[in-house]
C-alpha atoms as a PDB file:
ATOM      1  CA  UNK A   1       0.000   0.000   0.000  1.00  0.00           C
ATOM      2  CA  UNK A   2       1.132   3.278  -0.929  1.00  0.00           C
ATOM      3  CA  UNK A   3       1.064   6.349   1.363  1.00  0.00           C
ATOM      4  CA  UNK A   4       0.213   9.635   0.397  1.00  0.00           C
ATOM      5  CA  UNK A   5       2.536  12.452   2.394  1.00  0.00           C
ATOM      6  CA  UNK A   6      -0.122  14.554   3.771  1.00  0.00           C
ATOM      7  CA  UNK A   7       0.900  18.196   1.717  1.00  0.00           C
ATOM      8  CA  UNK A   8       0.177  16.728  -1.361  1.00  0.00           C
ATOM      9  CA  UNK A   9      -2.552  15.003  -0.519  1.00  0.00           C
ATOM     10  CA  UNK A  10      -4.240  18.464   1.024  1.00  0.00           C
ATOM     11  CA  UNK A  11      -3.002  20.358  -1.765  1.00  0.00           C
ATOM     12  CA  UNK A  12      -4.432  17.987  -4.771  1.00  0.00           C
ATOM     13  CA  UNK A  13      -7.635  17.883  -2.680  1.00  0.00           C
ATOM     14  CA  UNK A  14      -7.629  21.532  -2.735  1.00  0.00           C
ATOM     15  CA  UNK A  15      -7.109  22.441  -6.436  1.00  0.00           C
ATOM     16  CA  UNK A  16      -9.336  19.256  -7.631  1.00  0.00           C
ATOM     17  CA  UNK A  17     -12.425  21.135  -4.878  1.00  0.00           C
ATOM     18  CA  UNK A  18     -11.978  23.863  -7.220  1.00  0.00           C
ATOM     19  CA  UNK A  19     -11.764  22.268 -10.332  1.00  0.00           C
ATOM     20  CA  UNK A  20     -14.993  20.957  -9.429  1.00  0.00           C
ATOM     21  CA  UNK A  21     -16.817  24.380  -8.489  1.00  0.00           C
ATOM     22  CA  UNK A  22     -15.630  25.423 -11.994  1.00  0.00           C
ATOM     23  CA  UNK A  23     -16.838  22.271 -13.748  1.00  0.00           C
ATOM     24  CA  UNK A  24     -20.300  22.067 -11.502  1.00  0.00           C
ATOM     25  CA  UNK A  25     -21.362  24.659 -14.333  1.00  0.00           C
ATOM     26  CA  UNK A  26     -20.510  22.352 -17.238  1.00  0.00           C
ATOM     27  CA  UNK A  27     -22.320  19.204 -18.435  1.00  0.00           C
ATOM     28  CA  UNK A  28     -20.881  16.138 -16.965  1.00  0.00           C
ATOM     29  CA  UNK A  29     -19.595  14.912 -20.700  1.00  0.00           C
ATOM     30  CA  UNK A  30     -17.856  18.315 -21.206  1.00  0.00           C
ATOM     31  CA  UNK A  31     -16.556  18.273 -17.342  1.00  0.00           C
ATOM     32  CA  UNK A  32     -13.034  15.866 -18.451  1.00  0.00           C
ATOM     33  CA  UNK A  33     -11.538  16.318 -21.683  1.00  0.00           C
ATOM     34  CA  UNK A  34     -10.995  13.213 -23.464  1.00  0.00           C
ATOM     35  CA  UNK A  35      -7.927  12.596 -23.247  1.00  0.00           C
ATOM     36  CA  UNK A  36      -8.535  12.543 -18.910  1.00  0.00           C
ATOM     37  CA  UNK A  37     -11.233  10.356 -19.686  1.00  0.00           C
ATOM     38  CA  UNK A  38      -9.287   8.020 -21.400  1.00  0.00           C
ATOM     39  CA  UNK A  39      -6.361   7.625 -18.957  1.00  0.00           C
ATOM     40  CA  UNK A  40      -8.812   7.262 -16.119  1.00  0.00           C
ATOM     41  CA  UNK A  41     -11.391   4.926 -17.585  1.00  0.00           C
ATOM     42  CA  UNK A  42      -9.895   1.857 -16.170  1.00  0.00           C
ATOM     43  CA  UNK A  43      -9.499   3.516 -12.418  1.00  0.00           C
ATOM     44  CA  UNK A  44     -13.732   4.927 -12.885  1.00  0.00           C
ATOM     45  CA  UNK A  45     -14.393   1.576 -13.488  1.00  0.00           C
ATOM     46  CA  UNK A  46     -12.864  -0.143 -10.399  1.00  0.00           C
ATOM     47  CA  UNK A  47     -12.855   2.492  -7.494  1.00  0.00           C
ATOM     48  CA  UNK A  48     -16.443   4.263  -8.356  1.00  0.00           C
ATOM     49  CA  UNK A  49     -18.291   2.452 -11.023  1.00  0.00           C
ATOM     50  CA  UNK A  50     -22.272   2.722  -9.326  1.00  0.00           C
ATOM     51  CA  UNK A  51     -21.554   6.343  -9.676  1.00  0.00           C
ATOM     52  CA  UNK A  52     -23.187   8.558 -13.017  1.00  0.00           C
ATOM     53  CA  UNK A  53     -19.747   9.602 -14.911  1.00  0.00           C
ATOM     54  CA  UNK A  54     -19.152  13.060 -14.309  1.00  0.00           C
ATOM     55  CA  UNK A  55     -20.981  13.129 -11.409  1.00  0.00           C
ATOM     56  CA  UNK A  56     -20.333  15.102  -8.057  1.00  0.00           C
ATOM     57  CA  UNK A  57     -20.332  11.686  -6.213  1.00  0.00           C
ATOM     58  CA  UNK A  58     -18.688   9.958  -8.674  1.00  0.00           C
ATOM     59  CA  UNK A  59     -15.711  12.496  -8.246  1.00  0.00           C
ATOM     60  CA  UNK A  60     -16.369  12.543  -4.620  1.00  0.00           C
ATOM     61  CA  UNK A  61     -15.439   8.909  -5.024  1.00  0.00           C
ATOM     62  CA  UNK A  62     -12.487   9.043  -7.116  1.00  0.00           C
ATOM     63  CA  UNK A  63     -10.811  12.156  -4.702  1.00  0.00           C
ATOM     64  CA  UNK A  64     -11.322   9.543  -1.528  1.00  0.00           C
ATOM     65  CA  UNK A  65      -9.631   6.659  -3.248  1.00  0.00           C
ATOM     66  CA  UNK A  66      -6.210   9.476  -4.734  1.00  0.00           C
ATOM     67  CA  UNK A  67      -4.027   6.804  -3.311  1.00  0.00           C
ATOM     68  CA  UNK A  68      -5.610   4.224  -5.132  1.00  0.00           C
ATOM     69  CA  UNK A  69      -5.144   6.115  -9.011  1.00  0.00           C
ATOM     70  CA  UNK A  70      -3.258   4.650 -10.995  1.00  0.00           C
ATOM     71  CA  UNK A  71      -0.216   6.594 -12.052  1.00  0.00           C
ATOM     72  CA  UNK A  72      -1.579   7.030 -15.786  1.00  0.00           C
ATOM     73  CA  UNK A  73      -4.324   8.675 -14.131  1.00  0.00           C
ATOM     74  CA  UNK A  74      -3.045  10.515 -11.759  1.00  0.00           C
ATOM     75  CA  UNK A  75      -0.423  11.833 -14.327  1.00  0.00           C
ATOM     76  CA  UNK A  76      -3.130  12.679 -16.601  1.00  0.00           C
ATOM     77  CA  UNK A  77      -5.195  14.954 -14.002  1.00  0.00           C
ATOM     78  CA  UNK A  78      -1.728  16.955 -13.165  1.00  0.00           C
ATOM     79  CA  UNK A  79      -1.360  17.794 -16.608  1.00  0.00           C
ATOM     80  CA  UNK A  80      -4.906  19.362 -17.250  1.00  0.00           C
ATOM     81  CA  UNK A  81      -4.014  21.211 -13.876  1.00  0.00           C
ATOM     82  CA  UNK A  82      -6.367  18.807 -11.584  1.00  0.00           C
ATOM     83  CA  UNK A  83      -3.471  18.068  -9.462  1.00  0.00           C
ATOM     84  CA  UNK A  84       0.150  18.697  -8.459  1.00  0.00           C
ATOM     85  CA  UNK A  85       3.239  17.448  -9.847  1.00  0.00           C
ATOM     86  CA  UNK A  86       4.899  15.057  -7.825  1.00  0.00           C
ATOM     87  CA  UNK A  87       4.406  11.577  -6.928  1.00  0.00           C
ATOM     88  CA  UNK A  88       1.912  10.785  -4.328  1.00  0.00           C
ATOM     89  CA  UNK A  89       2.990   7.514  -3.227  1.00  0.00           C
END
């Protein structure tokens, strides 16, 4: 099992909260762009598949299991600026 050091941890929390303010005012299919969609498909599908995609409990879910993303994921969200750079394990 992987840790998480607690900074980064707070700090991804923190700039994926207000990701999600900003994308609360688009449509769930325009919330990820594809290419974020793509990379986390797999990780949706086994942490938080009985959640709507693109929904606030469906990302609710995903931001409770960051130390279970996998790193394509992970790596993915820090590049469209949902995350920090840096590993979080």
């Amino acid at each position: 099992m992987t840790l998480v050091p607690a900074r980064t941890l707070v700090a991804l929390l923190a700039l994926t909260f207000g990701a999600i303010t900003i994308m609360s005012w688009i449509s769930p299919s325009e919330a990820y762009p594809g290419a974020v969609r793509r990379a986390c498909k797999s990780d949706y599908k086994r942490l938080c598949p009985h959640y709507g995609v693109g929904s606030a409990k469906m990302r609710s879910c995903m931001r409770s299991k960051v130390g279970q993303i996998s790193p394509r994921c992970y790596d993915k969200l820090v590049d469209y600026g949902y995350g920090r750079r840096g590993r979080r394990r």
